[in-house]
N, C-alpha and C. Protein backbone atom coordinates (compact mmCIF):
# COMPACT_ATOMS: atom_id res chain seq x y z
N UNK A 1 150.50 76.39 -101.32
CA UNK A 1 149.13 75.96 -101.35
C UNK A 1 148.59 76.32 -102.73
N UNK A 2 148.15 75.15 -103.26
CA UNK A 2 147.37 75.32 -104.75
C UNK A 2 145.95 75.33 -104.47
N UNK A 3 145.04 76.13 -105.17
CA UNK A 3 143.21 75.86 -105.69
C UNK A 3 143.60 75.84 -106.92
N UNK A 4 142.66 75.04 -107.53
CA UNK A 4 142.23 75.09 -108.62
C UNK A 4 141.14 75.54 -109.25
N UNK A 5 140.35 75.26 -109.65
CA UNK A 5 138.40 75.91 -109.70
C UNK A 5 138.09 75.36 -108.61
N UNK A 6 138.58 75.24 -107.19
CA UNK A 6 137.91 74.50 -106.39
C UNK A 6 137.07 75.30 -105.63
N UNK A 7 135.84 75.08 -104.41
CA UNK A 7 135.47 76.28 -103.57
C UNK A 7 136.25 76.45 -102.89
N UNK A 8 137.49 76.27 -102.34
CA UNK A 8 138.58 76.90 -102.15
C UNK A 8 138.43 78.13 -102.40
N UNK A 9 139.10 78.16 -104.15
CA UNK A 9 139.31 79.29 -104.58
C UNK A 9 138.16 80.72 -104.64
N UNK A 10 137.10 80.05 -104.53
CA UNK A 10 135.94 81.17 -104.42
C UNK A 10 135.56 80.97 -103.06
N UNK A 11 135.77 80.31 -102.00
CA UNK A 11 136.03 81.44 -100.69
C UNK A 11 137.09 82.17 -100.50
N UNK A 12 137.74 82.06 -100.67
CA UNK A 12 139.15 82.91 -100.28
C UNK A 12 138.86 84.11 -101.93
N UNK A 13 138.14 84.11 -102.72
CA UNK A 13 137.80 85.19 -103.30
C UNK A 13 136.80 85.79 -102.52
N UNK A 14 136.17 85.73 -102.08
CA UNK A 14 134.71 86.14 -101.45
C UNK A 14 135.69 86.69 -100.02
N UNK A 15 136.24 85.87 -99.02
CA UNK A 15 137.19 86.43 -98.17
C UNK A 15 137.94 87.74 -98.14
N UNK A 16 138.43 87.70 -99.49
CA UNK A 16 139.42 88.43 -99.72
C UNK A 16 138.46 90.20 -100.04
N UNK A 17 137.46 90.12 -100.68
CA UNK A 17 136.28 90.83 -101.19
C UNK A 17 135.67 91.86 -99.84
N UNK A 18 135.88 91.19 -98.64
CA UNK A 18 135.28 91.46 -97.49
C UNK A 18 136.21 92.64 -96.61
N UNK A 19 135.77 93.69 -96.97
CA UNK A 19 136.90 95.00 -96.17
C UNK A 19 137.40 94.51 -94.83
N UNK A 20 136.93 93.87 -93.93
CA UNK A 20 137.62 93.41 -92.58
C UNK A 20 138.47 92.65 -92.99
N UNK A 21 138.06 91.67 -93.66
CA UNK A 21 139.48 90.78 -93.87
C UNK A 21 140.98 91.00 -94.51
N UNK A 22 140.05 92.12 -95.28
CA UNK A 22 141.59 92.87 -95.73
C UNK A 22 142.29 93.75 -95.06
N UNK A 23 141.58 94.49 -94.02
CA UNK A 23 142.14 95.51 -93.16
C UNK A 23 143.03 94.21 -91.88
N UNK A 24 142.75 93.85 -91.70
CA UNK A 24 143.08 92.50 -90.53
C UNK A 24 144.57 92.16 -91.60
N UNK A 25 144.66 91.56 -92.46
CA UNK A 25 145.99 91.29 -93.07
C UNK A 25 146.50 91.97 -93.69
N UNK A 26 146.45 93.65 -94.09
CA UNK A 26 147.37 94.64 -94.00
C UNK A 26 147.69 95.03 -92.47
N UNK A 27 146.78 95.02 -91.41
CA UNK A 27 147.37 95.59 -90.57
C UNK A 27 148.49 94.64 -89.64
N UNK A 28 147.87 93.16 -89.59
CA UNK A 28 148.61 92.05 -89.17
C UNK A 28 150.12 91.72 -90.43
N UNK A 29 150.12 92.49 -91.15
CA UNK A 29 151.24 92.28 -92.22
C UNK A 29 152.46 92.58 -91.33
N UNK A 30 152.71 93.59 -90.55
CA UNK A 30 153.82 94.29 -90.06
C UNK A 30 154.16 93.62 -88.95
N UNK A 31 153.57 92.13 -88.84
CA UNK A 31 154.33 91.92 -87.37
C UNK A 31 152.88 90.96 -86.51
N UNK A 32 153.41 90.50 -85.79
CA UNK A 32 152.13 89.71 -84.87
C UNK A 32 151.24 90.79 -83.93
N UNK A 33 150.04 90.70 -83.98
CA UNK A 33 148.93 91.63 -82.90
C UNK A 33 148.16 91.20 -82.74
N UNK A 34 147.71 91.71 -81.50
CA UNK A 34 146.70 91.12 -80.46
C UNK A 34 145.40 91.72 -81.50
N UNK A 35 144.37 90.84 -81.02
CA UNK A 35 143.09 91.32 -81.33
C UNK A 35 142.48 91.83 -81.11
N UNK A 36 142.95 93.03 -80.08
CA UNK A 36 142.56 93.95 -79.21
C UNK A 36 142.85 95.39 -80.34
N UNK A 37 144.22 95.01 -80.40
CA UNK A 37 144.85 96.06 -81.88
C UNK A 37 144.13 96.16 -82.79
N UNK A 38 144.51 94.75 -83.34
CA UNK A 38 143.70 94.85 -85.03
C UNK A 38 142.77 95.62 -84.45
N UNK A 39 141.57 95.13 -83.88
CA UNK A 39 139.81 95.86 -83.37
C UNK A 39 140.20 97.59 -83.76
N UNK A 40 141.19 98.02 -83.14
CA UNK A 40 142.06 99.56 -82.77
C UNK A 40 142.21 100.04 -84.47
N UNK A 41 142.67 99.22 -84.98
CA UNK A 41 144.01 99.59 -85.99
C UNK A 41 142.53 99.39 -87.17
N UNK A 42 141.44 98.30 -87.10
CA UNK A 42 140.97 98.33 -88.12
C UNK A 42 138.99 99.05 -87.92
N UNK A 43 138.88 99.17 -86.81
CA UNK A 43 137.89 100.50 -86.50
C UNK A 43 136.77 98.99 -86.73
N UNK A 44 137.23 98.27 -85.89
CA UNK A 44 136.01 96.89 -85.84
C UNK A 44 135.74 96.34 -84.60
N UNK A 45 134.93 95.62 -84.04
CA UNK A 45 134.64 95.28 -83.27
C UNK A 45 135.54 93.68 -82.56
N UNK A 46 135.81 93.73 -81.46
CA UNK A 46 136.40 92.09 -81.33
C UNK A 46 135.33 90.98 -82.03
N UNK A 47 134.61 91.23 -81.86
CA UNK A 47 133.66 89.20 -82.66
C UNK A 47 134.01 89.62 -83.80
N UNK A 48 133.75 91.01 -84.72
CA UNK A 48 134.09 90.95 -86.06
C UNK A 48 136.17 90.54 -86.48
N UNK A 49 136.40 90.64 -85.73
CA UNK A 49 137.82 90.72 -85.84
C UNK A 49 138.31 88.68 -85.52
N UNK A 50 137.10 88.45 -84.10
CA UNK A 50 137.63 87.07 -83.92
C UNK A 50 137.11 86.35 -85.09
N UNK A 51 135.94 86.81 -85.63
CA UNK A 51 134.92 86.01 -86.72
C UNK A 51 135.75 86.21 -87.92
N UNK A 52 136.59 87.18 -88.68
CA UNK A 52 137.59 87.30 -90.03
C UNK A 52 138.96 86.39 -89.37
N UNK A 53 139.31 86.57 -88.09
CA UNK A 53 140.51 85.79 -88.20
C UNK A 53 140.67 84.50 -88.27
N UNK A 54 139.12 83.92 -87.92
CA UNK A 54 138.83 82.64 -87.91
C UNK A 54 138.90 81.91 -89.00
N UNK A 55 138.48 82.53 -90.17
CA UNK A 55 138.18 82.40 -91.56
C UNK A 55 139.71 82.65 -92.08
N UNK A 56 140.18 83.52 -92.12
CA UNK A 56 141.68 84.06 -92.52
C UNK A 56 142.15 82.26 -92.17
N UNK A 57 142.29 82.16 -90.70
CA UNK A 57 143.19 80.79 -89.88
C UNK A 57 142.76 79.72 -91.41
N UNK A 58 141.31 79.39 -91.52
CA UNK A 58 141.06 78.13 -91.85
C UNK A 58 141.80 78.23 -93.29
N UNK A 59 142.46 79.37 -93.65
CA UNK A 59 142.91 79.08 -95.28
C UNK A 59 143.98 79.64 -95.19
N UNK A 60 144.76 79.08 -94.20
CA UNK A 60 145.95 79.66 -93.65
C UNK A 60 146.62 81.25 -94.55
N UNK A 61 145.93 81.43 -94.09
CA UNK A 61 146.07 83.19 -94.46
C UNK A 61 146.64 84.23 -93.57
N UNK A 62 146.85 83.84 -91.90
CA UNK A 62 146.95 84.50 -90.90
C UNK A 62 147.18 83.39 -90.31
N UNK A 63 148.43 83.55 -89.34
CA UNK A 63 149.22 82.68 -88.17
C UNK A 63 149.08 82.97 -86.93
N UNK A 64 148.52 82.28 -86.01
CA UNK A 64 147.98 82.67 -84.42
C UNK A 64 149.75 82.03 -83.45
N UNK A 65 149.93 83.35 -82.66
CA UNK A 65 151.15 83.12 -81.89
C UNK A 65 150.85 83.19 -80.50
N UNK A 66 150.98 82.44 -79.48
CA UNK A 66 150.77 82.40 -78.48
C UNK A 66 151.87 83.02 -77.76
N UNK A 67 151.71 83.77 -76.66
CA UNK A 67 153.03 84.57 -75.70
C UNK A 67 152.15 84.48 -74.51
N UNK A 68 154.01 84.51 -73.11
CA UNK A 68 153.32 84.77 -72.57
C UNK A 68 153.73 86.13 -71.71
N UNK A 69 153.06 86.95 -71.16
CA UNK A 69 153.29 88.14 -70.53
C UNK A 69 154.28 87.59 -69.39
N UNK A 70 154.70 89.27 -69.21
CA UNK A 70 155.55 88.92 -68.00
C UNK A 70 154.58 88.71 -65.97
N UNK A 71 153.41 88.64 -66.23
CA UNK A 71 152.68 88.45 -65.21
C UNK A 71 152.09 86.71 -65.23
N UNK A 72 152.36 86.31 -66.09
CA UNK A 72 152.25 84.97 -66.52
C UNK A 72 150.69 84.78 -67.37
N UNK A 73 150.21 85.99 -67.79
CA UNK A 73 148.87 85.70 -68.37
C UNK A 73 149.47 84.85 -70.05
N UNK A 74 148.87 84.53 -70.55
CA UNK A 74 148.83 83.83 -72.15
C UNK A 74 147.95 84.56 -72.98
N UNK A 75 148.57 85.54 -74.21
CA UNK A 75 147.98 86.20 -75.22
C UNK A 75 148.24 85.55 -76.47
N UNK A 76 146.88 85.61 -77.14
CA UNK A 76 147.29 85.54 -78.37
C UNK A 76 147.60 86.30 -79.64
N UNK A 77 148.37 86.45 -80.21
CA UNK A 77 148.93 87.72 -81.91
C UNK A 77 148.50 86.96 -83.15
N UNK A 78 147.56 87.46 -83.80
CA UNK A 78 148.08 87.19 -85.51
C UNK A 78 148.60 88.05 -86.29
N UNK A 79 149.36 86.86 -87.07
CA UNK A 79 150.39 87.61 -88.10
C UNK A 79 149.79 87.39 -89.51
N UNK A 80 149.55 87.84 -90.80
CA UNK A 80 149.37 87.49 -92.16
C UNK A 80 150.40 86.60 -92.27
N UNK A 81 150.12 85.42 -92.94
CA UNK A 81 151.33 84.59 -93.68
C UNK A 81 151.07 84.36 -94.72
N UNK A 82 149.83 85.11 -95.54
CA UNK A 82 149.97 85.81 -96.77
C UNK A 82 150.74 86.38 -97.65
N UNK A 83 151.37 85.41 -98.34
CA UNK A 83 152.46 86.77 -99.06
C UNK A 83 152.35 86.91 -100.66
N UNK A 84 151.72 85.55 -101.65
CA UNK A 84 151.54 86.03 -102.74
C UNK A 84 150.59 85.42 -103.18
N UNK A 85 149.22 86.29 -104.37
CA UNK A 85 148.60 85.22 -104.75
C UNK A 85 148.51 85.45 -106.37
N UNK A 86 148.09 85.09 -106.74
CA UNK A 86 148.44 84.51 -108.14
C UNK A 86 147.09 84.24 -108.82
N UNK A 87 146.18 84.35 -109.49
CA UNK A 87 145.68 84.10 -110.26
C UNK A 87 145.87 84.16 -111.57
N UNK A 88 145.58 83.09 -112.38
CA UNK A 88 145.87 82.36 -113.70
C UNK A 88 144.11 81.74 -114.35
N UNK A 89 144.18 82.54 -115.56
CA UNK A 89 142.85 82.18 -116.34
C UNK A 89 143.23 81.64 -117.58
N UNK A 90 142.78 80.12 -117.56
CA UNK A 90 143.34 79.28 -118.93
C UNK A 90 142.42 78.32 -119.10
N UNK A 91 142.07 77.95 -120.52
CA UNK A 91 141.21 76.84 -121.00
C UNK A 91 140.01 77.24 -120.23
N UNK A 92 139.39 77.99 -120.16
CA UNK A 92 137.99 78.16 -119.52
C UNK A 92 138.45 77.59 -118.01
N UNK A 93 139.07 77.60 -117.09
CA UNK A 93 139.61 77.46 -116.02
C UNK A 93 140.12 78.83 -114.95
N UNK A 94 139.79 79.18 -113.63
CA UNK A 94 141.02 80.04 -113.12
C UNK A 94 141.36 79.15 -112.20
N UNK A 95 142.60 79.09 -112.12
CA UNK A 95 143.44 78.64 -111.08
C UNK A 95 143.76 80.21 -110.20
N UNK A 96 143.88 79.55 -108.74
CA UNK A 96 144.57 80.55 -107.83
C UNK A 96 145.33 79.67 -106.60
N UNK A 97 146.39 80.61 -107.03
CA UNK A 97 147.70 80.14 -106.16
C UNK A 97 148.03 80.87 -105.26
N UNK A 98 148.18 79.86 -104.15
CA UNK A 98 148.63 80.87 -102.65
C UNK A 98 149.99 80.77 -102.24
N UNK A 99 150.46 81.41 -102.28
CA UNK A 99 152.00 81.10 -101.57
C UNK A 99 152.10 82.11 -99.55
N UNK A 100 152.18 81.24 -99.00
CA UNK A 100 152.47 81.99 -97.31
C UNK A 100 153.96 81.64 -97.22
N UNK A 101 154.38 83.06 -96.36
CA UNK A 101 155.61 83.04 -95.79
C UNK A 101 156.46 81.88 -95.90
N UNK A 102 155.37 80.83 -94.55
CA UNK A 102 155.97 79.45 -94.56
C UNK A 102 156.72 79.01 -95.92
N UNK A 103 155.86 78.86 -96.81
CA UNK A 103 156.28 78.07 -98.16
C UNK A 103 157.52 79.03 -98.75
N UNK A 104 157.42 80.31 -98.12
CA UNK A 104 158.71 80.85 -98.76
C UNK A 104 160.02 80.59 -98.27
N UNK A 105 159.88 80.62 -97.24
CA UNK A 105 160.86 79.91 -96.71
C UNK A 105 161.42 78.58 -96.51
N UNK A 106 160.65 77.39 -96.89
CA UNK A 106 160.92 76.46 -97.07
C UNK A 106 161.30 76.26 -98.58
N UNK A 107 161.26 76.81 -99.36
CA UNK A 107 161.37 77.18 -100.75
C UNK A 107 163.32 77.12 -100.34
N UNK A 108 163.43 78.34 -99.90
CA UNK A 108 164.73 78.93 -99.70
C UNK A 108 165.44 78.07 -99.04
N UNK A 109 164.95 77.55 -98.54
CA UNK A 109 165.87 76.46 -97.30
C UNK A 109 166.27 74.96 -98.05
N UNK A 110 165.04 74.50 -99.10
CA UNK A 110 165.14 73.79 -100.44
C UNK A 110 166.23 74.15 -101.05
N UNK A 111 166.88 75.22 -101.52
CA UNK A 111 167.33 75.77 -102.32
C UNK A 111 168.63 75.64 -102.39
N UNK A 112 168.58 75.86 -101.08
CA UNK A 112 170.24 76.03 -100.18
C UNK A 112 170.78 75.14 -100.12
N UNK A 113 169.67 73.85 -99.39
CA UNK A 113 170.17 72.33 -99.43
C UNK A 113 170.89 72.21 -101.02
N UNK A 114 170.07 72.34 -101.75
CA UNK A 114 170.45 71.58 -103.09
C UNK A 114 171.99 72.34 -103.84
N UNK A 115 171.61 73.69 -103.29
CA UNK A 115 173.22 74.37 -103.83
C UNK A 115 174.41 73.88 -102.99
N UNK A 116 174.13 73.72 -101.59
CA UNK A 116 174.96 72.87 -100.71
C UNK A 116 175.34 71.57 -101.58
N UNK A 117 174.24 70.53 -102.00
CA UNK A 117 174.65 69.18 -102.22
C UNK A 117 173.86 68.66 -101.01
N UNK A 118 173.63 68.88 -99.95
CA UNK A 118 172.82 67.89 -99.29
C UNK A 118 171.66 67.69 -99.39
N UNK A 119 171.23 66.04 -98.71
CA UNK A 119 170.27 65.46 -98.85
C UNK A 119 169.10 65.88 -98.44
């Protein structure tokens, strides 16, 4: 995922600026959790936790996993799929670059194909 000077890039600065949202994707870094956790793990309330993950989701910053218990209830976990960002200041311009998990791995899987030879 690329921004350019877009508001993109200055929400997800302003996002990023916001102590919940950062406590939510260090603590969601290690693995998928309920929002019951994060709330636990980041000393916040559930709406504040559903209200940052919401925001996190829309700039794919955090991945929502659905499970289901062994009683048959349906929970949901987020995970960060945050993994690098990048800012670049040129020509009176900043660019900021997002790279998530996803893209890393499709990167790698690119990679392989082409050292393979296949299409």
């Amino acid at each position: 995922m690329q921004h350019g000077g877009s508001r993109d890039s200055v929400d997800i600065f302003e996002l990023l600026a916001d102590e919940y949202a950062r406590k939510i994707l260090l603590a969601a870094d290690g693995g998928p959790k309920t929002a019951k956790t994060l709330s636990e793990e980041c000393n916040a309330s559930l709406t504040t936790i559903y209200r940052r993950v919401s925001v996190l989701q829309e700039h794919e910053l955090v991945e929502e996993h659905h499970t289901v218990d062994s009683d048959g209830s349906h929970r949901s976990k987020f995970e960060t799929s945050l993994e690098e960002l990048h800012v670049e200041i040129s020509d009176g311009q900043i660019s900021l670059t997002v790279e998530t998990r996803d893209k890393l791995a499709d990167n790698f899987t690119s990679m392989w194909s082409d050292l393979r030879g296949e299409d």
